[in-house]
N, C-alpha and C. Protein backbone atom coordinates (compact mmCIF):
# COMPACT_ATOMS: atom_id res chain seq x y z
N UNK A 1 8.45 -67.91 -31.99
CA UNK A 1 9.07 -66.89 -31.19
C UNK A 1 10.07 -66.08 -32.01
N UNK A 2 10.56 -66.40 -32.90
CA UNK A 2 11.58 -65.93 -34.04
C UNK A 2 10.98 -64.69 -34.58
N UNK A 3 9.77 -65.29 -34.69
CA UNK A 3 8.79 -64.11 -35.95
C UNK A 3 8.73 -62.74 -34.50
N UNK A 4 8.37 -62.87 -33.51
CA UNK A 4 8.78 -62.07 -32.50
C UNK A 4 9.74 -61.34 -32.81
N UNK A 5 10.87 -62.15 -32.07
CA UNK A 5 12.06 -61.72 -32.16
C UNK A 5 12.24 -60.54 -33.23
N UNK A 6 12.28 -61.19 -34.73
CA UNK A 6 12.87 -60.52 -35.85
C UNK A 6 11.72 -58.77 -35.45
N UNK A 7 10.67 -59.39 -35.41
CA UNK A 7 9.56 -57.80 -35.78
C UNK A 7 9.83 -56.86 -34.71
N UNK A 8 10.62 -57.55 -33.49
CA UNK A 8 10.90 -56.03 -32.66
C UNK A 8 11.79 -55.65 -32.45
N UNK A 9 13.18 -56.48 -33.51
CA UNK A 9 13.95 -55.84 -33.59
C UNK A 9 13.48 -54.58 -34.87
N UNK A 10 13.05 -55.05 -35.57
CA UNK A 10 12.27 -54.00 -36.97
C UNK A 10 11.67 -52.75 -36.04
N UNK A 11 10.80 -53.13 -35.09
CA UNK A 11 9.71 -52.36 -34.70
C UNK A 11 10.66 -51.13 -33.91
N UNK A 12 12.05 -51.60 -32.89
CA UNK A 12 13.11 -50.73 -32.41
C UNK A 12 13.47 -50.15 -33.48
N UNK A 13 14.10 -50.28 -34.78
CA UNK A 13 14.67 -49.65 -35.68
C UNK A 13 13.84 -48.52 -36.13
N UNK A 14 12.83 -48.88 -36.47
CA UNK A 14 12.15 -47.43 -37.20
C UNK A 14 11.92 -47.17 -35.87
N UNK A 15 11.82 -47.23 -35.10
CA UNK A 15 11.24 -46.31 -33.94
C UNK A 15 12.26 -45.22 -33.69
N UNK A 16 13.71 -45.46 -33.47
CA UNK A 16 14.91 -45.20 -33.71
C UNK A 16 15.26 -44.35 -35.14
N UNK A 17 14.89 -44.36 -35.88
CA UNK A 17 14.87 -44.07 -36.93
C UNK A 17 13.68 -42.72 -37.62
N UNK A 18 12.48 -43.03 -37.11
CA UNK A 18 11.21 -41.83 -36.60
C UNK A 18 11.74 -40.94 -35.48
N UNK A 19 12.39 -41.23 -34.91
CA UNK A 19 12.63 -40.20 -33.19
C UNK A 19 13.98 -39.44 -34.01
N UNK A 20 15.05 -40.34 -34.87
CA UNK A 20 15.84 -39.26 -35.34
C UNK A 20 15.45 -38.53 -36.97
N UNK A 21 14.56 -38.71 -37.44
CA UNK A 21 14.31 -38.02 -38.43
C UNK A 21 13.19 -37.16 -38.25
N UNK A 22 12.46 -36.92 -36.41
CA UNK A 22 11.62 -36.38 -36.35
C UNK A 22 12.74 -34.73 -35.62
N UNK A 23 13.63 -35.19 -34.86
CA UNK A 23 14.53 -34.29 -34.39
C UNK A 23 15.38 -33.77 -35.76
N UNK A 24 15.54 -34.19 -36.61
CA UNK A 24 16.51 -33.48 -37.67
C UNK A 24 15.49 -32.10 -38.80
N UNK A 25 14.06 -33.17 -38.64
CA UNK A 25 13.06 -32.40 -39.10
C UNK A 25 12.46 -30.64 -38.51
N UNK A 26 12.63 -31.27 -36.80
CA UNK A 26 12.64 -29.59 -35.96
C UNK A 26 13.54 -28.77 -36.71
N UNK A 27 14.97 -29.25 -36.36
CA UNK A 27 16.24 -28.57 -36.25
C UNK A 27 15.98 -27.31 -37.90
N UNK A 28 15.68 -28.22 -39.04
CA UNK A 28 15.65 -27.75 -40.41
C UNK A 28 14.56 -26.77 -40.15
N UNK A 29 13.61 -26.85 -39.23
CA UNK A 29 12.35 -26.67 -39.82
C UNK A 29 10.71 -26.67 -40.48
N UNK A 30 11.36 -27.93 -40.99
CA UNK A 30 10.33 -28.95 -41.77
C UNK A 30 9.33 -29.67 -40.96
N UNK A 31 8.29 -28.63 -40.92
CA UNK A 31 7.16 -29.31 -39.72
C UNK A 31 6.17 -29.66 -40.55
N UNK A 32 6.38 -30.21 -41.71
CA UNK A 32 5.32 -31.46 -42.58
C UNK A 32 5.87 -32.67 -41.79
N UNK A 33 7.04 -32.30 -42.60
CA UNK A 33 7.73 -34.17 -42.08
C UNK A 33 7.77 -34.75 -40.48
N UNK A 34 7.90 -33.76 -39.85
CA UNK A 34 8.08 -33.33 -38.00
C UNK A 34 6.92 -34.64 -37.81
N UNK A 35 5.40 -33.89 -38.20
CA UNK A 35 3.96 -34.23 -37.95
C UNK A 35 4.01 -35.19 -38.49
N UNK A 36 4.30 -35.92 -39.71
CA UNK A 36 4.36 -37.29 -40.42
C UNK A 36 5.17 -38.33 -39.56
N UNK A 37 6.28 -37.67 -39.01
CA UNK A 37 6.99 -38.96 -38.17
C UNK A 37 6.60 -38.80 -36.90
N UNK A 38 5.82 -37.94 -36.00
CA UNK A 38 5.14 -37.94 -34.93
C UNK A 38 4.23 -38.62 -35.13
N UNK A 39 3.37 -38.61 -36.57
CA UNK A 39 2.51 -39.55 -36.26
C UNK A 39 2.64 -40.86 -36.55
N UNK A 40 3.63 -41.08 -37.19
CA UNK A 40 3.81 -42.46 -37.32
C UNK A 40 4.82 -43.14 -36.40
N UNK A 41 5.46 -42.41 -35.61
CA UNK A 41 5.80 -42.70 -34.04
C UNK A 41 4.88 -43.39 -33.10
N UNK A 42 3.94 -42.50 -33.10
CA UNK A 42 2.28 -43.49 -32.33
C UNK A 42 1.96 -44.49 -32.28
N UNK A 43 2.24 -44.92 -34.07
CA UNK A 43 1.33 -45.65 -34.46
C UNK A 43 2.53 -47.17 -34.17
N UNK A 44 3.83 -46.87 -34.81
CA UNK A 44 4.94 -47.95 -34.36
C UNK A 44 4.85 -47.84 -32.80
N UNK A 45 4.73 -47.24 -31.92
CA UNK A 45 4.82 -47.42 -30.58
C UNK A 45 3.06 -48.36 -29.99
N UNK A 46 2.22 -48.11 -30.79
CA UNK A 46 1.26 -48.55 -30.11
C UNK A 46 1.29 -50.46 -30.55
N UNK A 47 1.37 -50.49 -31.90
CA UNK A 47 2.14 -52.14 -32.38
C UNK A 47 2.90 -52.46 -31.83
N UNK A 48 3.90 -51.66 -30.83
CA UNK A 48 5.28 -52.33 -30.25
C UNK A 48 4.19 -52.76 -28.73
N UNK A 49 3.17 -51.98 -28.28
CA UNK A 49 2.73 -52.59 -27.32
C UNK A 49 1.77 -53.68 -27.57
N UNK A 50 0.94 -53.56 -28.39
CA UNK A 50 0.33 -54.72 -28.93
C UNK A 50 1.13 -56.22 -29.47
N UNK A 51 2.71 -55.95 -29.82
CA UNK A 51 3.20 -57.37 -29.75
C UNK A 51 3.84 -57.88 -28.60
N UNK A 52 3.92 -56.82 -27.44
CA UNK A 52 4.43 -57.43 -25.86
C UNK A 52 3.63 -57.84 -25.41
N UNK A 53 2.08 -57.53 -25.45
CA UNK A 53 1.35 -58.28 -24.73
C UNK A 53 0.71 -59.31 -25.62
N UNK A 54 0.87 -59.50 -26.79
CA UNK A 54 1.00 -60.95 -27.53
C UNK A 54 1.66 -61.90 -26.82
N UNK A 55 3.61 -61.59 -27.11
CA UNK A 55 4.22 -62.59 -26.61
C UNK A 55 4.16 -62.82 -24.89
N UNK A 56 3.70 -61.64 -23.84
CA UNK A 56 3.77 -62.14 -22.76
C UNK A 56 2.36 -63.20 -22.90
N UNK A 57 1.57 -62.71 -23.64
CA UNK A 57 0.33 -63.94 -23.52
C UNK A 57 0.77 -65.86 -23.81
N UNK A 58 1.61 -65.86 -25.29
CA UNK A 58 2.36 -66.93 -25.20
C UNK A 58 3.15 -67.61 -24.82
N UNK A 59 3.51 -66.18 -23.90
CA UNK A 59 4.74 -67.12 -23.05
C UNK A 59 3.85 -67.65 -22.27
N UNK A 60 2.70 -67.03 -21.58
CA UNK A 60 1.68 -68.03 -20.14
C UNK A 60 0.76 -69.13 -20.72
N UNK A 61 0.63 -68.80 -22.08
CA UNK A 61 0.08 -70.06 -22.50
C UNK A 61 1.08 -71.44 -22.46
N UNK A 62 2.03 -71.10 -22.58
CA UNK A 62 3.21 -71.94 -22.92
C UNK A 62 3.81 -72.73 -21.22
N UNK A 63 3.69 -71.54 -20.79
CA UNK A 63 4.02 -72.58 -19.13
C UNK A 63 2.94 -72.92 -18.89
N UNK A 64 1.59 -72.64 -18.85
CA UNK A 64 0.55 -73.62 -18.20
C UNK A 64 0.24 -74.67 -19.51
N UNK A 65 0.51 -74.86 -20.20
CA UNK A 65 1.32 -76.10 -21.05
C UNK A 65 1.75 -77.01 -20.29
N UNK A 66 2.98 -76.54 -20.10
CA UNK A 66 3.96 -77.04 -18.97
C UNK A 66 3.65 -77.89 -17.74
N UNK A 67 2.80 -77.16 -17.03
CA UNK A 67 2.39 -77.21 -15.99
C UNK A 67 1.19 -78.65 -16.34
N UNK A 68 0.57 -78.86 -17.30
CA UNK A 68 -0.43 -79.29 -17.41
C UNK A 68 0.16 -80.81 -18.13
N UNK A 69 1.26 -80.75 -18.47
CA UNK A 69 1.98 -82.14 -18.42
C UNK A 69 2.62 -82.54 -17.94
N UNK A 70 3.16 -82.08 -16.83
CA UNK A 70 3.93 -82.61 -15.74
C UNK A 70 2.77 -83.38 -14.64
């Protein structure tokens, strides 16, 4: 659950980090970089959903665990 933990705090940071270097990119101008962190916005947002429904999967594996030794 750690390895979780640590990767979405990572996965918030650049996300955080793409959303403000995609707004500093408008402001200048610079609609290479704009399109480079839009698209790699996507791509960190679509991994951030692909590891929630990881860990919600382990968490239900983990209580019917539970459930199955009691």
């Amino acid at each position: 659950m750690t390895k979780y933990f640590i990767l979405n705090i990572v996965l918030n940071l650049a996300i955080a980090f793409l959303v403000y270097s995609g707004i500093m990119s408008f402001q200048t101008g610079n609609h290479l970089f704009l399109f480079i962190s839009i698209a790699l916005l996507v791509v960190l947002i679509y991994l951030k959903v692909v590891l929630l429904k990881g860990v919600k999967k382990s968490v239900r594996e983990g209580k019917q665990q539970l459930k199955r030794k009691k």
